[in-house]
Protein backbone atom coordinates (compact mmCIF):
# COMPACT_ATOMS: atom_id res chain seq x y z
CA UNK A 1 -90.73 146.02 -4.20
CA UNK A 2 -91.40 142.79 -5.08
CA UNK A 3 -87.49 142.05 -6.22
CA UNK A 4 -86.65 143.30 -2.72
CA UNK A 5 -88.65 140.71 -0.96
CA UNK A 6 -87.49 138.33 -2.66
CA UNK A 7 -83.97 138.82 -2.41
CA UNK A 8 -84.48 138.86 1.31
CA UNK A 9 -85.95 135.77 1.21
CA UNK A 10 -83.02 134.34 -0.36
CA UNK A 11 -80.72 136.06 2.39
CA UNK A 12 -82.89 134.73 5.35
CA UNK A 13 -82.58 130.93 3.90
CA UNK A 14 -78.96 131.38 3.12
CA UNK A 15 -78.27 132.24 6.62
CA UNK A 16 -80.40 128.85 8.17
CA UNK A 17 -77.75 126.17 8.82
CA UNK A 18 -77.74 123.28 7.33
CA UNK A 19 -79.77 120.75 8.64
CA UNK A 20 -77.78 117.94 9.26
CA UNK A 21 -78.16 114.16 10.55
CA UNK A 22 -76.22 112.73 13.28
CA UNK A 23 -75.00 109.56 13.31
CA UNK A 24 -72.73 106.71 13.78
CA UNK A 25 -71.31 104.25 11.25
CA UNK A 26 -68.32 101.66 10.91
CA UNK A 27 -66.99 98.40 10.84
CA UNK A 28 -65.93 96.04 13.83
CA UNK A 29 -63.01 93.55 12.52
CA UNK A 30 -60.28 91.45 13.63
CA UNK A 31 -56.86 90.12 12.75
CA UNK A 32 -59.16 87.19 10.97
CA UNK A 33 -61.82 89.55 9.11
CA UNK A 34 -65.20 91.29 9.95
CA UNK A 35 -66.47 90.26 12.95
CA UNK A 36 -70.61 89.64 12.30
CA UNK A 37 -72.84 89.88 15.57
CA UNK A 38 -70.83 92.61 17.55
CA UNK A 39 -72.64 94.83 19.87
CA UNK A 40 -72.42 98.27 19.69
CA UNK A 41 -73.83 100.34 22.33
CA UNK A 42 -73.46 104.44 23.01
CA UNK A 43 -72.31 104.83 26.76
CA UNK A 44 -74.86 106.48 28.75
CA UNK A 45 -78.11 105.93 26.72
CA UNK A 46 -80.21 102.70 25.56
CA UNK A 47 -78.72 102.76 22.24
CA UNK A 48 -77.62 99.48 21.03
CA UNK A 49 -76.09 98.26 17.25
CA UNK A 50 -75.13 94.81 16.43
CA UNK A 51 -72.88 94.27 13.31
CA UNK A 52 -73.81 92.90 10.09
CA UNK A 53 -72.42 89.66 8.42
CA UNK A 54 -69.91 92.46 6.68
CA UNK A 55 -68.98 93.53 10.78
CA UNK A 56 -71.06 97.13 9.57
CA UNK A 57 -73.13 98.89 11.68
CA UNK A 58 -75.36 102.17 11.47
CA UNK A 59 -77.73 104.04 13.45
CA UNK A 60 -78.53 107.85 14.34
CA UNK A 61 -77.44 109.59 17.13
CA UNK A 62 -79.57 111.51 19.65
CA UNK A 63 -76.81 114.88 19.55
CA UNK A 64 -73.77 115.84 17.19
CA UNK A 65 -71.57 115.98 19.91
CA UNK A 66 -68.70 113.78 20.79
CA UNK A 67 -70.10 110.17 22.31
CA UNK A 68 -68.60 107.00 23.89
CA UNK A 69 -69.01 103.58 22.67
CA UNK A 70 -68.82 100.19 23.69
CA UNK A 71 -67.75 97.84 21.52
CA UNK A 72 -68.02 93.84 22.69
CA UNK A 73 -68.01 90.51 21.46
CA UNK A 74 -67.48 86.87 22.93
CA UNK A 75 -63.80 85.67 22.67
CA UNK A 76 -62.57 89.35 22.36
CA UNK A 77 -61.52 92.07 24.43
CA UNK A 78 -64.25 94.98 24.48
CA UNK A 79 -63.13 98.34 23.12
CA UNK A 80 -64.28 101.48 24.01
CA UNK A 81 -63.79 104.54 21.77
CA UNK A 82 -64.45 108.01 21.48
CA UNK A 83 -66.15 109.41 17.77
CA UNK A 84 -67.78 111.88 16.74
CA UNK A 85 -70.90 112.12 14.61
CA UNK A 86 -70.09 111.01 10.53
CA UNK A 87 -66.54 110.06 11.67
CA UNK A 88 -65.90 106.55 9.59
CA UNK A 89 -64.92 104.11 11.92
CA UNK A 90 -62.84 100.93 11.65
CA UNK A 91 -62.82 99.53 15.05
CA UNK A 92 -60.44 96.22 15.96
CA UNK A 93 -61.19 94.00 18.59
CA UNK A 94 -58.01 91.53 20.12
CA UNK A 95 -58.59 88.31 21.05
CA UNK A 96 -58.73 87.69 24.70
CA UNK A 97 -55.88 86.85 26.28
CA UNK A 98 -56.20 82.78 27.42
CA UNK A 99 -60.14 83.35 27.88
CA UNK A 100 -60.15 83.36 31.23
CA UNK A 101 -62.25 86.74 31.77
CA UNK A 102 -64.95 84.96 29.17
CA UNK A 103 -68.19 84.11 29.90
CA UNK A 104 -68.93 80.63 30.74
CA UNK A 105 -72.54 78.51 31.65
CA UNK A 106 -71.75 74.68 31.07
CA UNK A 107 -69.78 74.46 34.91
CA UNK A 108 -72.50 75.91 36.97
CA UNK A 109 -75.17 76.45 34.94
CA UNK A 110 -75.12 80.08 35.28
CA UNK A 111 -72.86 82.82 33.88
CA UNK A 112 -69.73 82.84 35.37
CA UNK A 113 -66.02 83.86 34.14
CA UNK A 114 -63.88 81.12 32.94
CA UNK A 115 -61.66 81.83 35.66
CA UNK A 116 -64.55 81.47 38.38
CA UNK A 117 -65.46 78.25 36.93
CA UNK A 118 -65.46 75.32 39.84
CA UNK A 119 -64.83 73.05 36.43
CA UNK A 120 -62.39 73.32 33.31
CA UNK A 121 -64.53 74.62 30.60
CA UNK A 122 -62.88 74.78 27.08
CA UNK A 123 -64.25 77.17 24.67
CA UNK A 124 -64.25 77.44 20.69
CA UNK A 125 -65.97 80.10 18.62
CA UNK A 126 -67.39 79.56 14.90
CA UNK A 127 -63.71 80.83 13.44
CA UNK A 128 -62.35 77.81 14.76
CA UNK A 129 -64.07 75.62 12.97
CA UNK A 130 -64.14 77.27 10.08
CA UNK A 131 -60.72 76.96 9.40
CA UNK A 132 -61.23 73.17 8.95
CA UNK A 133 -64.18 73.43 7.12
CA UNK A 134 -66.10 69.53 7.26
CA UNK A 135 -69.91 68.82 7.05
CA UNK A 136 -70.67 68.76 10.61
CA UNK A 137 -69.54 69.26 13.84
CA UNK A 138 -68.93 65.80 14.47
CA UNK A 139 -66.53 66.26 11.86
CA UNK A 140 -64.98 68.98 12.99
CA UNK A 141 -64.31 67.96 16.62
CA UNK A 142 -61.61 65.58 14.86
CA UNK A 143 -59.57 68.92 15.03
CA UNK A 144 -60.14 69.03 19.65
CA UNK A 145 -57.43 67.51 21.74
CA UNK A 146 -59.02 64.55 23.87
CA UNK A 147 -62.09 64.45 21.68
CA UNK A 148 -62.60 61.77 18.82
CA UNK A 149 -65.19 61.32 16.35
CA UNK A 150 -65.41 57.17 16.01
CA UNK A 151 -67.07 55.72 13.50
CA UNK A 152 -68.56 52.31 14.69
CA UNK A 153 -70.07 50.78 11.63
CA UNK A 154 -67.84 50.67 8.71
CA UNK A 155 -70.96 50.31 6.08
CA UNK A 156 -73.02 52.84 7.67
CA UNK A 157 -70.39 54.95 9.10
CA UNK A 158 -72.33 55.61 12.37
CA UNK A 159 -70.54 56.44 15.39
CA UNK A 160 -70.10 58.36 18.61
CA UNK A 161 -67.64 60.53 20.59
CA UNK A 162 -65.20 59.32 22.88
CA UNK A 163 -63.56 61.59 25.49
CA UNK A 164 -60.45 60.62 27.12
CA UNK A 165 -60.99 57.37 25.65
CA UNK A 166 -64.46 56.53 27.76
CA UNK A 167 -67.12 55.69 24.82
CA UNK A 168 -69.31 57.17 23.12
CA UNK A 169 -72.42 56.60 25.94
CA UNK A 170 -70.00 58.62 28.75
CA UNK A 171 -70.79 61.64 26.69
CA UNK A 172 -73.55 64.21 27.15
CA UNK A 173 -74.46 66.41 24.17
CA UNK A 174 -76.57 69.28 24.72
CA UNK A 175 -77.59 72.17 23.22
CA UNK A 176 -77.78 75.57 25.32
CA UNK A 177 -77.83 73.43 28.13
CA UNK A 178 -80.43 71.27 27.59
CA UNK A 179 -79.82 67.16 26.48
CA UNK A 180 -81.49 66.48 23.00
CA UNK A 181 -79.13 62.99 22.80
CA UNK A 182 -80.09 59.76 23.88
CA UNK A 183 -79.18 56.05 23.43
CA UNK A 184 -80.95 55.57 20.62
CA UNK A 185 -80.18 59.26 18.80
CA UNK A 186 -76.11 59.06 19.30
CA UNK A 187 -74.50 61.73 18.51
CA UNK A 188 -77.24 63.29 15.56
CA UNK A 189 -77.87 66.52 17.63
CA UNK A 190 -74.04 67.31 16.50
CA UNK A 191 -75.47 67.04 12.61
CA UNK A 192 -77.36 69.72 11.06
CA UNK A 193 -76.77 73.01 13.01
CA UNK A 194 -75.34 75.80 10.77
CA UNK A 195 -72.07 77.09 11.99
CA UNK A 196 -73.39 80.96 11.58
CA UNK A 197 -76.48 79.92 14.07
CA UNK A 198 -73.40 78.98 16.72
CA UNK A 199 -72.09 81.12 19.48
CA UNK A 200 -69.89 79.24 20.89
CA UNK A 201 -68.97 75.64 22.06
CA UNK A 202 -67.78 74.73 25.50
CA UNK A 203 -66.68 71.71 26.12
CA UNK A 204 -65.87 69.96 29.83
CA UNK A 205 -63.42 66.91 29.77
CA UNK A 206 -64.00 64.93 32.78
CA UNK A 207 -67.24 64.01 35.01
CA UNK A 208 -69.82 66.59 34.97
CA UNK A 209 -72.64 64.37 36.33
CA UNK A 210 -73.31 66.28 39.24
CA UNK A 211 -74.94 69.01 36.93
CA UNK A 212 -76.31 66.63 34.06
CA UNK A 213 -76.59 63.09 35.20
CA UNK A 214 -74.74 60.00 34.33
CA UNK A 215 -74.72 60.09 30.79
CA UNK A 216 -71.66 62.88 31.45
CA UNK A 217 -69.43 60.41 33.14
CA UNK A 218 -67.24 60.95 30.11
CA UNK A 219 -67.90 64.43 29.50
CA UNK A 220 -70.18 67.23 28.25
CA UNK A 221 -70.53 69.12 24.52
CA UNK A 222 -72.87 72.38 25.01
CA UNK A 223 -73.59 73.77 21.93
CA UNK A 224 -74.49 77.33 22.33
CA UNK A 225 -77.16 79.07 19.63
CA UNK A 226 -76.73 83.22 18.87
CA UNK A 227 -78.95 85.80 20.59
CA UNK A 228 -81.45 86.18 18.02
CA UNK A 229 -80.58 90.36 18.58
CA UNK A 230 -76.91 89.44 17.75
CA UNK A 231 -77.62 87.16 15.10
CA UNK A 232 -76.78 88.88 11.53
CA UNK A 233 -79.31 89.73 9.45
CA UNK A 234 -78.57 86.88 6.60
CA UNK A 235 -75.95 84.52 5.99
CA UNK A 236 -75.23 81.62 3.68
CA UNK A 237 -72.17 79.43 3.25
CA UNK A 238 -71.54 76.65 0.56
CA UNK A 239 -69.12 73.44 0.37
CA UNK A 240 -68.07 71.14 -2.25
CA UNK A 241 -65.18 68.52 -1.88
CA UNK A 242 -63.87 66.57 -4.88
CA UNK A 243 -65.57 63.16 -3.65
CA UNK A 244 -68.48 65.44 -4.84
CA UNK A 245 -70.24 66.12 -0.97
CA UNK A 246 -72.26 69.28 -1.07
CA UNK A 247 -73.19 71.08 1.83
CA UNK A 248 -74.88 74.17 2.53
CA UNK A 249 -75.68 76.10 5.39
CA UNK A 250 -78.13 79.07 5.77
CA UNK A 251 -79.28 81.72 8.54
CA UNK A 252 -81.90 84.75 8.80
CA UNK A 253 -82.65 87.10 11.92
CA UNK A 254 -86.64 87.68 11.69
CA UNK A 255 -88.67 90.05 14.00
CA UNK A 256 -92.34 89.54 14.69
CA UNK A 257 -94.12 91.84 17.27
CA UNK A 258 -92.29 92.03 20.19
CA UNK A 259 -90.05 88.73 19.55
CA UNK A 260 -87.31 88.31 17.64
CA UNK A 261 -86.02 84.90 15.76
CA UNK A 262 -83.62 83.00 14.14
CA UNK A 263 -83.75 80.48 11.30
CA UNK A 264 -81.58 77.83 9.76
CA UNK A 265 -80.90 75.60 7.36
CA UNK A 266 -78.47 72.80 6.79
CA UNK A 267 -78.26 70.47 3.94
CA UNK A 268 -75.73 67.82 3.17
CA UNK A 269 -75.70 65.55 0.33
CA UNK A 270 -73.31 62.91 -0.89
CA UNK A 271 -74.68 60.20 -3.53
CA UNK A 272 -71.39 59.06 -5.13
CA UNK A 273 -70.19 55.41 -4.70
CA UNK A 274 -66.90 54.84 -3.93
CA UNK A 275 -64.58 51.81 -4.07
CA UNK A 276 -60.77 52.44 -3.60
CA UNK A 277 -60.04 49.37 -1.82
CA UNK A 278 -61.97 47.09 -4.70
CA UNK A 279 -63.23 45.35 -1.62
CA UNK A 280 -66.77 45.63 -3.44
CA UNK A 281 -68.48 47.79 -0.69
CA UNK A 282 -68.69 51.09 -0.54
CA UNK A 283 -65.94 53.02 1.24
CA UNK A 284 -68.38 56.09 2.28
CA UNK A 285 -71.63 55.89 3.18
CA UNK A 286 -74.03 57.68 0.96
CA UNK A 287 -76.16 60.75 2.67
CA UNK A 288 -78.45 62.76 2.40
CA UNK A 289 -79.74 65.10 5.14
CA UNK A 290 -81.76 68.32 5.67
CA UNK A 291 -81.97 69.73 9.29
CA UNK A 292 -84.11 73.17 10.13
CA UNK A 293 -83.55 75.18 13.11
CA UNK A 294 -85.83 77.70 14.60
CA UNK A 295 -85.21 79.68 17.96
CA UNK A 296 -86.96 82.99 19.24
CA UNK A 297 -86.37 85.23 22.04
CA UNK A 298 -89.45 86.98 23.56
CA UNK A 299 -89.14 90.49 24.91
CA UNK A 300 -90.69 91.11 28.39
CA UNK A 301 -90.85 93.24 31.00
CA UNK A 302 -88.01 93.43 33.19
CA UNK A 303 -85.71 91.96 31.23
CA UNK A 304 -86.91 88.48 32.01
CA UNK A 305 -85.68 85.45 29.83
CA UNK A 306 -88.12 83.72 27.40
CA UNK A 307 -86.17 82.23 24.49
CA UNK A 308 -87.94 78.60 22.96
CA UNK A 309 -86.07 76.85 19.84
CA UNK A 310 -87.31 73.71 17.43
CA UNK A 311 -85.43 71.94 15.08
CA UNK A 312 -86.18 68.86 12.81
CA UNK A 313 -84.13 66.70 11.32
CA UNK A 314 -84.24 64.35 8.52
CA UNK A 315 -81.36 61.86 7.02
CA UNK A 316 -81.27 59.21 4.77
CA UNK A 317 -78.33 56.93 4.54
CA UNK A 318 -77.01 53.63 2.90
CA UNK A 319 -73.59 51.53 2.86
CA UNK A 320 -73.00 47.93 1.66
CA UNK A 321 -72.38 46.52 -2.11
CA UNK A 322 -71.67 48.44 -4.79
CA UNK A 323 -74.05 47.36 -6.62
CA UNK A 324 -76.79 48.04 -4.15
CA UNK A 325 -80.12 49.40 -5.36
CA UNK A 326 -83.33 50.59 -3.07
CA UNK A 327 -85.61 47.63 -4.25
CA UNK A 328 -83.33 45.53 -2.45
CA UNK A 329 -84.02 47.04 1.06
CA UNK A 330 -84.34 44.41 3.34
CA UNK A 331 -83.44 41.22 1.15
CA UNK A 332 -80.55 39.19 1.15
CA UNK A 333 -79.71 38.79 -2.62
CA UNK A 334 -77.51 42.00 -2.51
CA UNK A 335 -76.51 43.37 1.00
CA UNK A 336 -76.88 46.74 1.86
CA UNK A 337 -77.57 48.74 5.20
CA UNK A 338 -80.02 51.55 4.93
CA UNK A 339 -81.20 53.96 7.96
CA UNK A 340 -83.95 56.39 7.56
CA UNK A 341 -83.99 58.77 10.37
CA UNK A 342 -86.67 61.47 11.59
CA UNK A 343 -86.49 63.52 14.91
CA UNK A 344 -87.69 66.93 16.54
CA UNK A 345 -86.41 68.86 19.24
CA UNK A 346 -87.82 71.32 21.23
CA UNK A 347 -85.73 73.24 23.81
CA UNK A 348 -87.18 76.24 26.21
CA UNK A 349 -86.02 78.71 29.03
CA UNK A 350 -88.31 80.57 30.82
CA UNK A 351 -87.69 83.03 33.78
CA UNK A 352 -90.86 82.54 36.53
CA UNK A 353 -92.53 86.14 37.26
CA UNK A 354 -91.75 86.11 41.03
CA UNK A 355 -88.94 87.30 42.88
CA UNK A 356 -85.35 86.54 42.47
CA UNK A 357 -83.94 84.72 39.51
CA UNK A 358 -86.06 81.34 39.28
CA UNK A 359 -85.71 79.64 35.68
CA UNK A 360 -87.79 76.53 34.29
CA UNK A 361 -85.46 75.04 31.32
CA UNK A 362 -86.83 72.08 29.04
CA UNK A 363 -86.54 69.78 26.08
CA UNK A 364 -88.28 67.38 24.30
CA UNK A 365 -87.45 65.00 21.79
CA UNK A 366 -88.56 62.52 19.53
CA UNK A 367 -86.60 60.12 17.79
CA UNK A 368 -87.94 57.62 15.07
CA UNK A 369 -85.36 55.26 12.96
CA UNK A 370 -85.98 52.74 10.17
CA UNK A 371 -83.41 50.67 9.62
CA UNK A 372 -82.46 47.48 7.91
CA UNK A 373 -79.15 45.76 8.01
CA UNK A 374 -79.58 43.10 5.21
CA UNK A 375 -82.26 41.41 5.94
CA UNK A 376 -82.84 42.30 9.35
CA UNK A 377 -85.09 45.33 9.82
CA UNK A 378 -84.78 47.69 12.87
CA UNK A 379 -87.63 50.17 14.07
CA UNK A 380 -86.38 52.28 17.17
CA UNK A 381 -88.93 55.34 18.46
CA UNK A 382 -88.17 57.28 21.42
CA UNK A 383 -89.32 60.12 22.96
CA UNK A 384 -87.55 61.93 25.94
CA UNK A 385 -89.25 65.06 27.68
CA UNK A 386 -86.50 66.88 30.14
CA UNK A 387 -87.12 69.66 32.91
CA UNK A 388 -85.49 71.76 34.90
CA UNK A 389 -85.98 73.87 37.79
CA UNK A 390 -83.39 76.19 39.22
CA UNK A 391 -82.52 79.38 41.38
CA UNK A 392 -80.65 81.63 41.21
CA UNK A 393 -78.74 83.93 43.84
C-alpha cells in the first residue's frame, strides 16, 4: 500500500507545471556601441528599466504573455517592440534625424522640441565628445564651430570662451540652467564635471539675455547633469597622453529612502615641465585638480520636481621658469605664477505645492583664489547667490 501512495505522489507532482519566472532582458545599442541610461518601460503598466553602463537591462514581468515596450533615449529615435517573456533581446536605437523632434530647455526655459524653439539651440551628447577625448570640456569645445577655447595667459594658461568672436565675458555658462560663472571664476564651471554625469550640452550662439541677463550677450553653454534614475549604476573612465597628463573620471547612482543620487569624481593631473621652445619657461602650465559632484532627485507626490546638486572644486596651478620651485612663491629671484583655487556650488529646483506648474530654481557660489604673479600677490573671494521664480502654463 505504501508503494502505491507513493508512486501516486510522484504522478501528481509530475503532472504540476513547471513553475516558471517571467521576465524581460536585453541590450539597447547603437551604430556607436551600448547605449548606458536608456529607459525601458512596458506599455500599459508602471514598469520602468533603465540600461546599464553595458546598455543591459532586466526586470520581471507581471504575466508570460506577449507585452509592448518602449524603448527611449535623448538624441535617438524611440523604438517600440513587441517580446515575449525570456525572449533575448538586442534592441537598436537610430539617431534622430537633424534633432529637431529633441527635447530642448536652454530657449525658453521649459521643455520644448528643437523645432518649437523661438531660439537656435545646438545640441551635443557625451559620444561627441568622447571621440576627441581632452581633459575638460573647455578642451573639448575646441572641436564646436563658432566656439573657441582662448587661452589668455601664456604662463598660466588661463582663459575664456569666445563665441562668434565676442570675448570671453559675452558668455554665460550654466549648469542645468542655473549660472555658477562669474567675473572672477571664468570659465572653471567647464573643469571638473565627468563626461558620464552629462546628458547633454546645448549651446545658443547669439544674444540670449532676455532669459539670462547680460553676461549672454555673446552666448549661452548649459550643461545638462543625468536623471539620477537614468544615471548607470557605476562608471569609470581613465586618460593618459604622452606629455604624461592623467585624468580620471568617475560616477555612481546611489538610492537613499525615497531619493535617489548621483556622484562624481574628476581628477586631472599634469606635473611635467616642458620646454620645446628653450625659451626657459614652461610651455604648459602644470595642474593639478580634483572636482566632486553630487546631485539628488527627491521623489514626491505628484510627480513634483525636487532635484538639489553640490560640487567643489579644487586646482592648483603654476607656469613661469623652469627652474621654478614653491619656496619661491611670491619673490622675484626666480619668476613663476602660481594660482590656488577653491569654490562650491550649489544648484536647486524645486516645484511650489500649489496649483499649476510654479518652480523656484537657485544657485550659489563661492569663489576664493590665491594667486601670485611674481611678486605680486592676488586674493579674489566672491560669492554669488542666484534665484529664480517662474510659471508655467
Amino acid at each position: 500500500m505504501r508503494r502505491v501512495l507513493f508512486s501516486l505522489v510522484l504522478l501528481l507532482g509530475a503532472l504540476v507545471p513547471e513553475a516558471q519566472e517571467c521576465r524581460v532582458e536585453g541590450y539597447v545599442q547603437s551604430a556607436d556601441g551600448p547605449l548606458p541610461g536608456a529607459t525601458v518601460r512596458l506599455r500599459g503598466s508602471g514598469m520602468s528599466l533603465v540600461s546599464d553602463s553595458a546598455g543591459h537591462f532586466r526586470g520581471p514581468l507581471v504575466s508570460c504573455n506577449d507585452h509592448m515596450l518602449e524603448i527611449s533615449h535623448a538624441g535617438y529615435e524611440p523604438l517600440v517592440r513587441r517580446v515575449r517573456f525570456r525572449e533575448p533581446l538586442r534592441l537598436q536605437l537610430e539617431p534622430r534625424g537633424g534633432g529637431l523632434d529633441e527635447v530642448v530647455v536652454s530657449g525658453t526655459l521649459k521643455p520644448v522640441h528643437r523645432l518649437e524653439s523661438p531660439v537656435a539651440v545646438e545640441v551635443y551628447s557625451p559620444q561627441f565628445f568622447r571621440k576627441n577625448p581632452a581633459p575638460s570640456l573647455f578642451e573639448s569645445l575646441q572641436q564646436v564651430n563658432g566656439v573657441r577655447p582662448q587661452v589668455n595667459c601664456s604662463v598660466c594658461n588661463t582663459g575664456d570662451i569666445h563665441i562668434n568672436g565676442l570675448e570671453g565675458p559675452y558668455t554665460m555658462v550654466t549648469i542645468d540652467g542655473m549660472p555658477i560663472v562669474s567675473s572672477l571664476s571664468s570659465v572653471y564651471g567647464l573643469f571638473g564635471i565627468p563626461t558620464q554625469l552629462m546628458e547633454k550640452m546645448e549651446l545658443i550662439k547669439g544674444p540670449a539675455s532676455g532669459l539670462y541677463g547680460s553676461e549672454a550677450v555673446g552666448g549661452l553653454i548649459n550643461v545638462i547633469t543625468k536623471d539620477p534614475a537614468k544615471a548607470p549604476r557605476g562608471s569609470l573612465t581613465a586618460m593618459s597622453t604622452s606629455w604624461l597628463e592623467h585624468a580620471l573620471d568617475a560616477g555612481a547612482r546611489m538610492r537613499a529612502g525615497s531619493a535617489q543620487g548621483l556622484l562624481g569624481l574628476h581628477y586631472y593631473q599634469y606635473q611635467n615641465p616642458v620646454d620645446d621652445n628653450g625659451d626657459g619657461f614652461t610651455d604648459v602650465t602644470l595642474q593639478h585638480r580634483v572636482s566632486v559632484f553630487n546631485k539628488w532627485k527627491l521623489l514626491r507626490r505628484q510627480g513634483r520636481v525636487a532635484s538639489f546638486a553640490a560640487r567643489y572644486f579644487y586646482e592648483d596651478r603654476w607656469g613661469g621658469q623652469m627652474n621654478w620651485k614653491r619656496a619661491f612663491r611670491g619673490g622675484d629671484s626666480v619668476y613663476g605664477e602660481s594660482i590656488y583655487t577653491s569654490r562650491w556650488e550649489l544648484i536647486g529646483r524645486y516645484q511650489l505645492p500649489v496649483p499649476g506648474q510654479v518652480f523656484f530654481a537657485f544657485s550659489a557660489t563661492a569663489h576664493r583664489q590665491d594667486a601670485a604673479y611674481g611678486q605680486h600677490p592676488f586674493l579674489g573671494d566672491q560669492r554669488i547667490l542666484f534665484g529664480q521664480l517662474t510659471w508655467q502654463k
